[in-house]
Each structure stands twice: as structure tokens, then as C-alpha cells.
PDB file of N, CA and C in Angstrom:
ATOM      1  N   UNK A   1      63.511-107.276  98.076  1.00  0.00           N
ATOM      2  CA  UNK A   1      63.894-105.888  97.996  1.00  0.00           C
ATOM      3  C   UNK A   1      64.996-105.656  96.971  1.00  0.00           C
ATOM      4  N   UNK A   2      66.072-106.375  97.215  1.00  0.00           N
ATOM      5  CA  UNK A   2      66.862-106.596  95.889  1.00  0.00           C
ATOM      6  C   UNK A   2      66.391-106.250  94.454  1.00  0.00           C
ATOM      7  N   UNK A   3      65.666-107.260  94.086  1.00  0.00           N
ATOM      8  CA  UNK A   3      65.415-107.236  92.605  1.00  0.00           C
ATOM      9  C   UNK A   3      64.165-106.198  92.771  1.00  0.00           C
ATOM     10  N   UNK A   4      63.666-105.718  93.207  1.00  0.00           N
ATOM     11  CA  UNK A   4      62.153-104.117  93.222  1.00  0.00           C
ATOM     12  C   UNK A   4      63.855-103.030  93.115  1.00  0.00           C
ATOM     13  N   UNK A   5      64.890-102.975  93.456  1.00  0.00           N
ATOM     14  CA  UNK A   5      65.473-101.927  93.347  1.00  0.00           C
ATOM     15  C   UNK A   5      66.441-101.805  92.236  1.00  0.00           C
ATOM     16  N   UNK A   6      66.911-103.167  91.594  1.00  0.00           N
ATOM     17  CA  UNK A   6      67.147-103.485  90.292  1.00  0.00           C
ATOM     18  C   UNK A   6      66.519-103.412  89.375  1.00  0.00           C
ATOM     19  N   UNK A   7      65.320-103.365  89.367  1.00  0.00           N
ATOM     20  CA  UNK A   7      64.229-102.742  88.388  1.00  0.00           C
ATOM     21  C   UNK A   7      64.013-101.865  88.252  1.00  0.00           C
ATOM     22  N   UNK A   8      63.734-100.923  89.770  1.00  0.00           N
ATOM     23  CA  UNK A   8      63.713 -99.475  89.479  1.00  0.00           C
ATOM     24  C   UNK A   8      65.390 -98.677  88.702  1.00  0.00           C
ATOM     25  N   UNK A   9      66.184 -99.338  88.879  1.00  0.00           N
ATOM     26  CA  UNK A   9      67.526 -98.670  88.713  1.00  0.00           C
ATOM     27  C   UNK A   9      67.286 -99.348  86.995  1.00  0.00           C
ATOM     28  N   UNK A  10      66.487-100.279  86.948  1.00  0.00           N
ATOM     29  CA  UNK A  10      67.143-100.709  85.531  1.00  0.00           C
ATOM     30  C   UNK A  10      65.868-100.264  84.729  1.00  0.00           C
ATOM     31  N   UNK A  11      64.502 -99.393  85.328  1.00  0.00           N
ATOM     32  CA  UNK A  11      63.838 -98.704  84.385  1.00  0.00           C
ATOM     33  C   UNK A  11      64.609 -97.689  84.168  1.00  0.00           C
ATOM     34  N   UNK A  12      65.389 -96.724  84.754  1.00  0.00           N
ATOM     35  CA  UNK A  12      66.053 -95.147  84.305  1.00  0.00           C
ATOM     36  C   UNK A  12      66.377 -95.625  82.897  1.00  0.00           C
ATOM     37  N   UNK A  13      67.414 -96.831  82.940  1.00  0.00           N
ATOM     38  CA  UNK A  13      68.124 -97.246  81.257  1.00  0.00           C
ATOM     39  C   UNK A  13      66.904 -97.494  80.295  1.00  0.00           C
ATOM     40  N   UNK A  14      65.846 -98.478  80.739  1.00  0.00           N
ATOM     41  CA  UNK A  14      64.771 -98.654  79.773  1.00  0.00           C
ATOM     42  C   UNK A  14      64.100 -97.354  79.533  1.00  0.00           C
ATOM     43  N   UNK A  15      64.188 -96.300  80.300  1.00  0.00           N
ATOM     44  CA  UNK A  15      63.703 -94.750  79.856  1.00  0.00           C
ATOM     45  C   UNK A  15      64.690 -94.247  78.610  1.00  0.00           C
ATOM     46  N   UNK A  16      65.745 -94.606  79.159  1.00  0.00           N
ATOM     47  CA  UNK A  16      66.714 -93.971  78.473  1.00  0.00           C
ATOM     48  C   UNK A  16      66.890 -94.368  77.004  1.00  0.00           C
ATOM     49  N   UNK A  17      66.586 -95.972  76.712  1.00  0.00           N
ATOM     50  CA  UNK A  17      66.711 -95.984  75.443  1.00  0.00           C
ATOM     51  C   UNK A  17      65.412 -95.953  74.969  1.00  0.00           C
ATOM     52  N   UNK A  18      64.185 -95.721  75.581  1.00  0.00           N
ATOM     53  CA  UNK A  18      62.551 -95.367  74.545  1.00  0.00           C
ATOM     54  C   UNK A  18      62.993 -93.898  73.953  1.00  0.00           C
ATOM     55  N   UNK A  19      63.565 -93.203  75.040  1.00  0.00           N
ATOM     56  CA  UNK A  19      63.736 -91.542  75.065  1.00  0.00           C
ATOM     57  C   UNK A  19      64.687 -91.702  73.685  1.00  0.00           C
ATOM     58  N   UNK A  20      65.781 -92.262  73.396  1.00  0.00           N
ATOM     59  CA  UNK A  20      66.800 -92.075  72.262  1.00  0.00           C
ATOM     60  C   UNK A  20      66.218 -92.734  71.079  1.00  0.00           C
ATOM     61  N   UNK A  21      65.207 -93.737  71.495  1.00  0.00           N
ATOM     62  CA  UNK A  21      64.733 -94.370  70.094  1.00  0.00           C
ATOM     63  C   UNK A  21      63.299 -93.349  69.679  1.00  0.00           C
ATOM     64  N   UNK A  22      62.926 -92.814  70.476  1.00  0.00           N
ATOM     65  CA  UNK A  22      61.178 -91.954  69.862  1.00  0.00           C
ATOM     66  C   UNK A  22      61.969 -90.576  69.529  1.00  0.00           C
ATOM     67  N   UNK A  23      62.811 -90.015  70.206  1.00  0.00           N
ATOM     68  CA  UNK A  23      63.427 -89.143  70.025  1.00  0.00           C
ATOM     69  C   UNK A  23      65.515 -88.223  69.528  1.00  0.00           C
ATOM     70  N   UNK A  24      65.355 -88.991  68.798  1.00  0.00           N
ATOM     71  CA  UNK A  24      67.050 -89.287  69.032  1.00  0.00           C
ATOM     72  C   UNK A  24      67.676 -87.659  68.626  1.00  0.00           C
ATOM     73  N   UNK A  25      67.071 -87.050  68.117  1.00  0.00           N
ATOM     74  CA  UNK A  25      68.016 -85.784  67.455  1.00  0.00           C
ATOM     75  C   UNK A  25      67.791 -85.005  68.807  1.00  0.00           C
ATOM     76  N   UNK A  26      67.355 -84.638  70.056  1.00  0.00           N
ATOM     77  CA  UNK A  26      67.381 -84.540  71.930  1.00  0.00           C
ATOM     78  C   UNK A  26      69.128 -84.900  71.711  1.00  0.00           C
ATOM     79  N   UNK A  27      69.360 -86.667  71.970  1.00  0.00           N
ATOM     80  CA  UNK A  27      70.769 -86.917  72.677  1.00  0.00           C
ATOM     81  C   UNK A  27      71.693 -86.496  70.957  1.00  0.00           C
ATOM     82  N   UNK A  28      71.186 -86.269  69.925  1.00  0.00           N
ATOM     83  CA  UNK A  28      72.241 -86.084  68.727  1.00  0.00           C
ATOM     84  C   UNK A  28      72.601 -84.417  68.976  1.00  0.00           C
ATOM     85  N   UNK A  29      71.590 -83.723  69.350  1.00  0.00           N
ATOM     86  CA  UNK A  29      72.175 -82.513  69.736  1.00  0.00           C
ATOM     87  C   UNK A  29      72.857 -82.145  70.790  1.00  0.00           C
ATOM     88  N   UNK A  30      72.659 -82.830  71.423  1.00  0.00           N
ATOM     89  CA  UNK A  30      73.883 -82.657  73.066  1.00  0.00           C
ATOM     90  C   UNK A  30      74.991 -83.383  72.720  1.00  0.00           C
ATOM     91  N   UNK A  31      75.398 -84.744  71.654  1.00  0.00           N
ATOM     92  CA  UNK A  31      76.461 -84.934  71.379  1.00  0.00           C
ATOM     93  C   UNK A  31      77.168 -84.048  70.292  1.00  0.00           C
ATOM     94  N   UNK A  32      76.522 -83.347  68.977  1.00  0.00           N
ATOM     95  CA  UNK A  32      76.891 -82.426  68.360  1.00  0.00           C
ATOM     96  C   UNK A  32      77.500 -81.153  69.315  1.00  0.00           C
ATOM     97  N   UNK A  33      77.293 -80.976  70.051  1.00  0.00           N
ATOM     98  CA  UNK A  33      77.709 -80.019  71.496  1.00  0.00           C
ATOM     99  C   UNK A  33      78.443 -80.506  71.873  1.00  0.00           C
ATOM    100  N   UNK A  34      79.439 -81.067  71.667  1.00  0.00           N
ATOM    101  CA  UNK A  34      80.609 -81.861  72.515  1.00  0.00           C
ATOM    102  C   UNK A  34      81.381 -82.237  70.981  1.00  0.00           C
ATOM    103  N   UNK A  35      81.411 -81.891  69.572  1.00  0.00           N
ATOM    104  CA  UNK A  35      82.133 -82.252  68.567  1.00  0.00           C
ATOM    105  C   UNK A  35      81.866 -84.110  68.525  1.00  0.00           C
ATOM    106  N   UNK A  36      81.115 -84.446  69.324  1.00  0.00           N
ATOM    107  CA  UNK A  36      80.440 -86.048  68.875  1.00  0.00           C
ATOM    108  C   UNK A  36      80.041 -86.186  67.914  1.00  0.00           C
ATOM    109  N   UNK A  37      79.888 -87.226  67.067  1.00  0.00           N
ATOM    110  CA  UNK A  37      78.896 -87.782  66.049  1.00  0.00           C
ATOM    111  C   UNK A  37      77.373 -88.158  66.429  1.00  0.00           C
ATOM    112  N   UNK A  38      76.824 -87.756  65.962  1.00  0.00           N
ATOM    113  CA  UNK A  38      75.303 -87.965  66.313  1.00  0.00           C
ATOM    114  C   UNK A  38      75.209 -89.678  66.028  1.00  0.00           C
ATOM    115  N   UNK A  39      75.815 -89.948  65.644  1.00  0.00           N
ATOM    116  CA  UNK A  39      75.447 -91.887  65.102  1.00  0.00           C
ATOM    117  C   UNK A  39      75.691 -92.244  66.639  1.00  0.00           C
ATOM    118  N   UNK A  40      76.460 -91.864  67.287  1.00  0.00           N
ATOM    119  CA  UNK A  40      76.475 -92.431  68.745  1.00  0.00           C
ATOM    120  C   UNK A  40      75.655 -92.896  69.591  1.00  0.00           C
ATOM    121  N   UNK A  41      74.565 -92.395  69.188  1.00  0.00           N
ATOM    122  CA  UNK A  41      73.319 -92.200  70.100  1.00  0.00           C
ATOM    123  C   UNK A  41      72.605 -94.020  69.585  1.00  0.00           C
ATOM    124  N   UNK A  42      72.651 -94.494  69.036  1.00  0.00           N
ATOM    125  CA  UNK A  42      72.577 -95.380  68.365  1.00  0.00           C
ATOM    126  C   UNK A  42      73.041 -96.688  69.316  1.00  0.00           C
ATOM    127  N   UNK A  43      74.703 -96.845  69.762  1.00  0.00           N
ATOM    128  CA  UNK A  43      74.967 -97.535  70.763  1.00  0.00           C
ATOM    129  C   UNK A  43      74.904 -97.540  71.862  1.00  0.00           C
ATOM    130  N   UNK A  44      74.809 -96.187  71.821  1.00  0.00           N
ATOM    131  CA  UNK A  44      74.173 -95.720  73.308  1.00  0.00           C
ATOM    132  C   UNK A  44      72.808 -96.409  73.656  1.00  0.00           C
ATOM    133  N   UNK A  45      71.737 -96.410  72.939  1.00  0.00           N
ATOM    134  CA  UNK A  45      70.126 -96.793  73.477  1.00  0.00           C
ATOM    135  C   UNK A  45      70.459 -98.323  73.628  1.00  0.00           C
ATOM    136  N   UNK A  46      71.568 -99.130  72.666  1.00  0.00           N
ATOM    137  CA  UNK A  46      71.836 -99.989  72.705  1.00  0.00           C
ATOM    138  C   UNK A  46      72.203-101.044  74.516  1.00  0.00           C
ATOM    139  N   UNK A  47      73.039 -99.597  74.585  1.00  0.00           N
ATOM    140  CA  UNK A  47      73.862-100.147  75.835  1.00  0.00           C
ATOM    141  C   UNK A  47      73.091-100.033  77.120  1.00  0.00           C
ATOM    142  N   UNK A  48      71.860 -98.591  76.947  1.00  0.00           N
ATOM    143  CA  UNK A  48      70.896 -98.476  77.766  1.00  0.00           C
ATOM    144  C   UNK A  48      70.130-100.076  77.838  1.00  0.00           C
ATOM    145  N   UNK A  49      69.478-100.439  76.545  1.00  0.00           N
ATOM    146  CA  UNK A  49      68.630-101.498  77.065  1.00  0.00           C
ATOM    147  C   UNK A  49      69.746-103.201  77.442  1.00  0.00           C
ATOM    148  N   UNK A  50      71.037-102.991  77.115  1.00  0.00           N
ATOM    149  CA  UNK A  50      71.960-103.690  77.977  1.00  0.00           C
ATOM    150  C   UNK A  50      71.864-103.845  79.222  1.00  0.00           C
ATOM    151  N   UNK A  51      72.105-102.700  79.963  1.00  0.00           N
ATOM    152  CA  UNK A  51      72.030-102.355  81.186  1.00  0.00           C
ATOM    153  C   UNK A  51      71.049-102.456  81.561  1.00  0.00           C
ATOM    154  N   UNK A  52      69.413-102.181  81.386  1.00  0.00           N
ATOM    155  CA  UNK A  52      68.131-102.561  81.883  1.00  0.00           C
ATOM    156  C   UNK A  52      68.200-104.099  82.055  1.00  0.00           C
ATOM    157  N   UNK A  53      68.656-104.921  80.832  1.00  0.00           N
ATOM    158  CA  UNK A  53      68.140-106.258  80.923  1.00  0.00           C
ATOM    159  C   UNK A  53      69.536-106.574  81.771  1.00  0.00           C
ATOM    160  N   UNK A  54      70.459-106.401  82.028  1.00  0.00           N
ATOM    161  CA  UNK A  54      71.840-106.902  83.070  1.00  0.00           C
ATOM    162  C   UNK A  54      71.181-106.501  84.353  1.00  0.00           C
ATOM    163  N   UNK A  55      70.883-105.596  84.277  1.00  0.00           N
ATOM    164  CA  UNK A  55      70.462-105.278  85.960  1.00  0.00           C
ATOM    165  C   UNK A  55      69.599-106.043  86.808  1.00  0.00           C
ATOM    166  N   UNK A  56      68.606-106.497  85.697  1.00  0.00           N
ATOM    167  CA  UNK A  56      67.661-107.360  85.750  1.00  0.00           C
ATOM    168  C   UNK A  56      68.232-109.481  86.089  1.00  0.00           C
ATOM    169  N   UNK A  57      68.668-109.269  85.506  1.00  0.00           N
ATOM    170  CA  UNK A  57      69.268-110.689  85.045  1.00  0.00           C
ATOM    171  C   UNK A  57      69.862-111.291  86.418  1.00  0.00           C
ATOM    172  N   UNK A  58      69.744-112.208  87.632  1.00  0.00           N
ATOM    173  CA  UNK A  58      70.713-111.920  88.243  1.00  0.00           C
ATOM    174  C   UNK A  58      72.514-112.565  87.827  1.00  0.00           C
ATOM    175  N   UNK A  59      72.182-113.333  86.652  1.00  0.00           N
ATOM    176  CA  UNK A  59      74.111-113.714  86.339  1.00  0.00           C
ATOM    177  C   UNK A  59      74.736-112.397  86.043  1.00  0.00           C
ATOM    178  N   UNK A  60      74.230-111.213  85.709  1.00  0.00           N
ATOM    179  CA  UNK A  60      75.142-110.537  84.481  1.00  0.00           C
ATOM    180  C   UNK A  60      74.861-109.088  85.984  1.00  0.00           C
ATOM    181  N   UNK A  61      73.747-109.327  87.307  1.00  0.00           N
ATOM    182  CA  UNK A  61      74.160-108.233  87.359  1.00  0.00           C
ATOM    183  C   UNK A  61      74.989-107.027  88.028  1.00  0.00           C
ATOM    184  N   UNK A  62      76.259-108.273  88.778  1.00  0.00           N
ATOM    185  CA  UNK A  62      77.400-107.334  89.118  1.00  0.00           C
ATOM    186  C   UNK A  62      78.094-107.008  87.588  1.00  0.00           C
ATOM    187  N   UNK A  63      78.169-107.494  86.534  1.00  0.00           N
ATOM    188  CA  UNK A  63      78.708-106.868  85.525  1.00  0.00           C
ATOM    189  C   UNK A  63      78.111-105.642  85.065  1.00  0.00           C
ATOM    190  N   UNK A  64      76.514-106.064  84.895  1.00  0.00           N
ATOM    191  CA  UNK A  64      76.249-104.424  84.358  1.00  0.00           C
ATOM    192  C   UNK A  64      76.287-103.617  85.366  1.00  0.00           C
ATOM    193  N   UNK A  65      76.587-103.239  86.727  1.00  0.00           N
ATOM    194  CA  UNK A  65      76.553-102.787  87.350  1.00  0.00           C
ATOM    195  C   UNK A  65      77.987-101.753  87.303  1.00  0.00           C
ATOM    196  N   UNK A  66      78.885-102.779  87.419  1.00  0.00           N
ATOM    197  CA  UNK A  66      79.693-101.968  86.527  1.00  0.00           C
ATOM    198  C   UNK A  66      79.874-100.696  85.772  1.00  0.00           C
ATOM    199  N   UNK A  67      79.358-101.263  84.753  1.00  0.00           N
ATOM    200  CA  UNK A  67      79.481-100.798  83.072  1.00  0.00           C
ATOM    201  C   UNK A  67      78.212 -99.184  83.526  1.00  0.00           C
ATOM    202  N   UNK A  68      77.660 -99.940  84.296  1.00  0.00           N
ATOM    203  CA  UNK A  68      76.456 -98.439  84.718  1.00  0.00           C
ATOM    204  C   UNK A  68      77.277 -97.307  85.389  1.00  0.00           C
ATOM    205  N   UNK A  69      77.855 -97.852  86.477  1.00  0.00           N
ATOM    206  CA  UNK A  69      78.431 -96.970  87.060  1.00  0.00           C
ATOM    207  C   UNK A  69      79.657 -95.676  86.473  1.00  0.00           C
ATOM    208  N   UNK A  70      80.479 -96.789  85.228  1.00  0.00           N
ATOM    209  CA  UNK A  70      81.277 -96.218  84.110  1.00  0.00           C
ATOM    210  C   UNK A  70      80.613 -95.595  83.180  1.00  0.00           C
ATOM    211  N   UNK A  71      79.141 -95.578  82.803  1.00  0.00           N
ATOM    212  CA  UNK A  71      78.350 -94.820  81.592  1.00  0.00           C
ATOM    213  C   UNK A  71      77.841 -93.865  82.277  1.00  0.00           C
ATOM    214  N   UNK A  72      77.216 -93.645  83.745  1.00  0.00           N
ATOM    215  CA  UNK A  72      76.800 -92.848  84.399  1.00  0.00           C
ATOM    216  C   UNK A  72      78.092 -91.733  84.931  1.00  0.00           C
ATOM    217  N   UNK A  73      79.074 -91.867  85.147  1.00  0.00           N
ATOM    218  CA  UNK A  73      80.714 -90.981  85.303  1.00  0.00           C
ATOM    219  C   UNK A  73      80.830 -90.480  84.210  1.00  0.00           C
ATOM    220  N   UNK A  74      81.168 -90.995  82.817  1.00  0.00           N
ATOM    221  CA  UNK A  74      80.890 -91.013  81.553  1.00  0.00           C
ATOM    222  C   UNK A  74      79.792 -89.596  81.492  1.00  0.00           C
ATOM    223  N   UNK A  75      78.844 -90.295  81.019  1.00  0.00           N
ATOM    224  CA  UNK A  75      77.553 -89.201  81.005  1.00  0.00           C
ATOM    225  C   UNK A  75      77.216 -87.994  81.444  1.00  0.00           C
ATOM    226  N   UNK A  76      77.785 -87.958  83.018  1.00  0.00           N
ATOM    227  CA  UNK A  76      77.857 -86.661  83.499  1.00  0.00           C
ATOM    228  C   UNK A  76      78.229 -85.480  82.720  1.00  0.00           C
ATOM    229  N   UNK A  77      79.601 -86.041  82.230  1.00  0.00           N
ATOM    230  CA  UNK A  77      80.440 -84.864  81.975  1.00  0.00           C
ATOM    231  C   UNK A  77      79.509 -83.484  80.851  1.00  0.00           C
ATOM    232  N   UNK A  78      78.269 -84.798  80.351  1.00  0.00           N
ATOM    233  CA  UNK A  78      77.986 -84.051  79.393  1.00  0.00           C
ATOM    234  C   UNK A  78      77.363 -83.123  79.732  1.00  0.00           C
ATOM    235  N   UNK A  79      76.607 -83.226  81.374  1.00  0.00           N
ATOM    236  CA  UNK A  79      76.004 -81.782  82.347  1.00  0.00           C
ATOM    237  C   UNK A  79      76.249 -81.192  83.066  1.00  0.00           C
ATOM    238  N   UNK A  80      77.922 -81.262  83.012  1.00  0.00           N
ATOM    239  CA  UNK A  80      78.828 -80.086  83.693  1.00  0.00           C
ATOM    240  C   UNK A  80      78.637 -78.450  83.108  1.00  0.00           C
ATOM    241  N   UNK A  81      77.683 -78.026  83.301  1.00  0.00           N
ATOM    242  CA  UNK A  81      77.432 -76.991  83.247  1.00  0.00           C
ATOM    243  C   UNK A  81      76.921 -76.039  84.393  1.00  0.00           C
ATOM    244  N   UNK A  82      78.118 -75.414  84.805  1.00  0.00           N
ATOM    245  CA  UNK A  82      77.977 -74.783  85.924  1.00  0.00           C
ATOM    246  C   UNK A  82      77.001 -73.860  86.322  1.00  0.00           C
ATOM    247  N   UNK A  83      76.785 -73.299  85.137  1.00  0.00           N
ATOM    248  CA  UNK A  83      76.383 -71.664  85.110  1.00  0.00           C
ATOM    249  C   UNK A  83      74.703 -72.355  85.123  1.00  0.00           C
ATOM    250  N   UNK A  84      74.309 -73.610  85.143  1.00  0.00           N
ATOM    251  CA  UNK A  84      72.745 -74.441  84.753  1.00  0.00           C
ATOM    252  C   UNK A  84      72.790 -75.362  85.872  1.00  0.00           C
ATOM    253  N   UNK A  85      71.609 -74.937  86.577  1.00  0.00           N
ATOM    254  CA  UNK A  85      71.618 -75.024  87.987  1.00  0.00           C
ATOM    255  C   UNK A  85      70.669 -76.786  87.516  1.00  0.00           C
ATOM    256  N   UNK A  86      70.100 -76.934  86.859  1.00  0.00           N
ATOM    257  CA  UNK A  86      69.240 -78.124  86.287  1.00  0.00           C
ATOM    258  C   UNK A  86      70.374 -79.135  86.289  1.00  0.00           C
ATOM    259  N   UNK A  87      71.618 -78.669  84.927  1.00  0.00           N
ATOM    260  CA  UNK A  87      72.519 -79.945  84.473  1.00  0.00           C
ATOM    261  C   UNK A  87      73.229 -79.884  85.515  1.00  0.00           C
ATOM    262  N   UNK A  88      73.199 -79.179  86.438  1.00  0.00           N
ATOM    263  CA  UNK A  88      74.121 -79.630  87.507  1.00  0.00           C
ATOM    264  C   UNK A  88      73.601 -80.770  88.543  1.00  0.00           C
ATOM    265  N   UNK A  89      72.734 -80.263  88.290  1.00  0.00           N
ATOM    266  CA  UNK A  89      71.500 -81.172  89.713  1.00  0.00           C
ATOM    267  C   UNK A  89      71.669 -82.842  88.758  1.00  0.00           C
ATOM    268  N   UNK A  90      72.067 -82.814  87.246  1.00  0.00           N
ATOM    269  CA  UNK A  90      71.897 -84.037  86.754  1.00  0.00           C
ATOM    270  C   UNK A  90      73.372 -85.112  86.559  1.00  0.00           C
ATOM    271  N   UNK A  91      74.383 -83.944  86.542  1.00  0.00           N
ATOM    272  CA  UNK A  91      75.737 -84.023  86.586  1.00  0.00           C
ATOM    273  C   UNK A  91      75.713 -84.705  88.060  1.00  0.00           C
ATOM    274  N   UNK A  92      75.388 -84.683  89.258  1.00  0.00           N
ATOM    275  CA  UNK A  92      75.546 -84.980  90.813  1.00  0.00           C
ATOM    276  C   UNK A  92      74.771 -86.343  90.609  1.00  0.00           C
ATOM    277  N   UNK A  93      73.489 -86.166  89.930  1.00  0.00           N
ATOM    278  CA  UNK A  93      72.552 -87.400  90.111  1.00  0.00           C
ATOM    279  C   UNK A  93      73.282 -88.551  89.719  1.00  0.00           C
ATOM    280  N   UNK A  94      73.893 -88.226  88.255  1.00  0.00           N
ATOM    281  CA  UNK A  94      74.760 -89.338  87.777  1.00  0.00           C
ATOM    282  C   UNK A  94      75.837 -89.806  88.430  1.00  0.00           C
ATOM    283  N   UNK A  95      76.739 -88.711  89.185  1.00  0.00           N
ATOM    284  CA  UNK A  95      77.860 -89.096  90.217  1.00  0.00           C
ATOM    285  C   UNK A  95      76.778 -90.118  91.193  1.00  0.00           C
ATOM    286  N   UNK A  96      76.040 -89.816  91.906  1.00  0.00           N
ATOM    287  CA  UNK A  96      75.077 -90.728  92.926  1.00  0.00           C
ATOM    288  C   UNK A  96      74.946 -92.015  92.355  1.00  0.00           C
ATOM    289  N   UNK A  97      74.319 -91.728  91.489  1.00  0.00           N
ATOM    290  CA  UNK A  97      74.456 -93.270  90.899  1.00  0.00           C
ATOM    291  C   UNK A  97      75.266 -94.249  90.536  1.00  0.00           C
ATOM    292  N   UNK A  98      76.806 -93.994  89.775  1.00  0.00           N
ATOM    293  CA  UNK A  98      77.546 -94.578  89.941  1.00  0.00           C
ATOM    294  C   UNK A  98      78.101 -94.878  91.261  1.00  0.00           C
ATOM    295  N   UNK A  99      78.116 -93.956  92.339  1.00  0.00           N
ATOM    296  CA  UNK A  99      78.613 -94.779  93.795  1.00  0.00           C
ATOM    297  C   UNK A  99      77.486 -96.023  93.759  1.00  0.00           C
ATOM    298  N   UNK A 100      75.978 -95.668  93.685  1.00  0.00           N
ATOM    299  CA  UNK A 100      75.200 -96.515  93.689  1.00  0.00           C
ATOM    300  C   UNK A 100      75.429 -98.093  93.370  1.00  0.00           C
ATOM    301  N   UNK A 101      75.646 -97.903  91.706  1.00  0.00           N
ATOM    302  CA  UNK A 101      75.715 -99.276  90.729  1.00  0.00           C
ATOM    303  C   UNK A 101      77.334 -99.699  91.295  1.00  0.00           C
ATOM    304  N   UNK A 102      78.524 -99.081  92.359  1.00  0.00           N
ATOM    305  CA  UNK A 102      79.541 -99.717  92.684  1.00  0.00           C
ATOM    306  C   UNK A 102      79.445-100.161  93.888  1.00  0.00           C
ATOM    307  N   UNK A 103      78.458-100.004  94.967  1.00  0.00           N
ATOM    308  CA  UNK A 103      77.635-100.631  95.876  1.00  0.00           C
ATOM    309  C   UNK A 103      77.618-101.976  95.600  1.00  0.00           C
ATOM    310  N   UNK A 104      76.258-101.828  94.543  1.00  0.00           N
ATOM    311  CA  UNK A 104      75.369-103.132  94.166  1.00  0.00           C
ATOM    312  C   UNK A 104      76.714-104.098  93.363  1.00  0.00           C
ATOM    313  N   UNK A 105      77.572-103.893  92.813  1.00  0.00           N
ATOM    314  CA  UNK A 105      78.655-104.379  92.112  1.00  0.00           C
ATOM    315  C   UNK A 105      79.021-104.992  93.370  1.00  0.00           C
ATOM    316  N   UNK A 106      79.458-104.089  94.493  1.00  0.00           N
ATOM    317  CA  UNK A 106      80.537-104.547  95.297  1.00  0.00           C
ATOM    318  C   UNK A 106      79.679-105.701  96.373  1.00  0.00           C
ATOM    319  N   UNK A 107      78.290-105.954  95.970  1.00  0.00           N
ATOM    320  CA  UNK A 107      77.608-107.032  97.092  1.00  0.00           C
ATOM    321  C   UNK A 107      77.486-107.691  96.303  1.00  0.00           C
ATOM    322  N   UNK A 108      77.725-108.094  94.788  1.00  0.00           N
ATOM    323  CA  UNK A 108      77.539-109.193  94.082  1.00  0.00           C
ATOM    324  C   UNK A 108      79.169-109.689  93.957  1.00  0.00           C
ATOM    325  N   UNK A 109      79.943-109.726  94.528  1.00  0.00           N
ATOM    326  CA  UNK A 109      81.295-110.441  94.454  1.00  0.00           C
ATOM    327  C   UNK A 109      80.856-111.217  93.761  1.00  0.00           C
ATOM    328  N   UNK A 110      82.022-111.609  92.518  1.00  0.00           N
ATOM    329  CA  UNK A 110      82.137-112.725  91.687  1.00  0.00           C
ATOM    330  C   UNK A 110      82.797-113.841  92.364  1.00  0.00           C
TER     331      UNK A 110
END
């Protein structure tokens, strides 16, 4: 059960970086919306397929678990949009998930 729920948690990231690599000017315009550099998006898909293959891995995956939980807090902020009943619902999802990935962190004691 473990690793079926590390996979599912570590396809969202493998979505995440097909989605930034087939489509990248999507996350370059939501970082241009925040005074970001669009090149960002770049380490970002990077760190997505990080996190897919850490999650996966079992040495690395109280670390990426981590680092998920900090990119997913991170990430939110960018769908704090109150008045958008959608980015809000995605802003919460991402809060969920980081309690999530500090769960799975906190049962892999180093």
C-alpha cells in the first residue's frame, strides 16, 4: 500500500512536468503574473520529475517528501485567489498535500 500511494502522489509531479514540458508558456504566464521570470518554469519541471522519481525511490523518499511538501506551500500562493472559487479549491489542495508529504516524511524517520 505504501509504494501504490507513492506513485499515485508521485504521478501529480510526473503530470506536472509533461504539463510544463508540452506546454510551458500555461506555467510562464502565471509566473509573468507574479513579476517571475518565465525561465523558471524550466527548474520547476525539473524539480517536478525530482520529486516523482524521490517519491518513488525508497532511499530519497522521506527527503523528497519534504521538498514536496515545501513546493506544494510554495505553489499555492500562486492560487490565492479569493474572488476564484477553482484557484481556491487548488490553493487548499496544495495546503492538503503538504500536511500529506509531512505525514509520509514524518513515517520515514531518518
Amino acid at each position: 500500500m505504501d509504494l501504490a500511494g507513492r506513485i499515485l502522489l508521485a504521478a501529480l509531479f510526473l503530470a506536472g512536468a509533461v504539463q510544463k514540458a508540452l506546454a510551458p508558456a500555461a506555467a510562464q504566464g502565471l509566473l509573468a503574473g507574479y513579476a517571475a521570470p518565465g525561465w523558471l518554469v524550466w527548474p520547476a519541471l525539473m524539480l517536478n520529475l525530482d520529486l516523482a522519481l524521490g517519491l518513488i525511490w525508497p532511499p530519497t523518499v522521506r527527503r523528497a517528501a519534504l521538498v514536496a511538501a515545501g513546493y506544494c506551500a510554495l505553489t499555492s500562493l500562486f492560487h490565492f485567489l479569493p474572488q476564484d472559487g477553482w484557484q481556491m479549491s487548488i490553493f487548499v489542495k496544495n495546503w492538503a498535500l503538504a500536511g500529506g508529504f509531512l505525514v509520509l516524511a514524518a513515517a520515514r524517520k531518518a
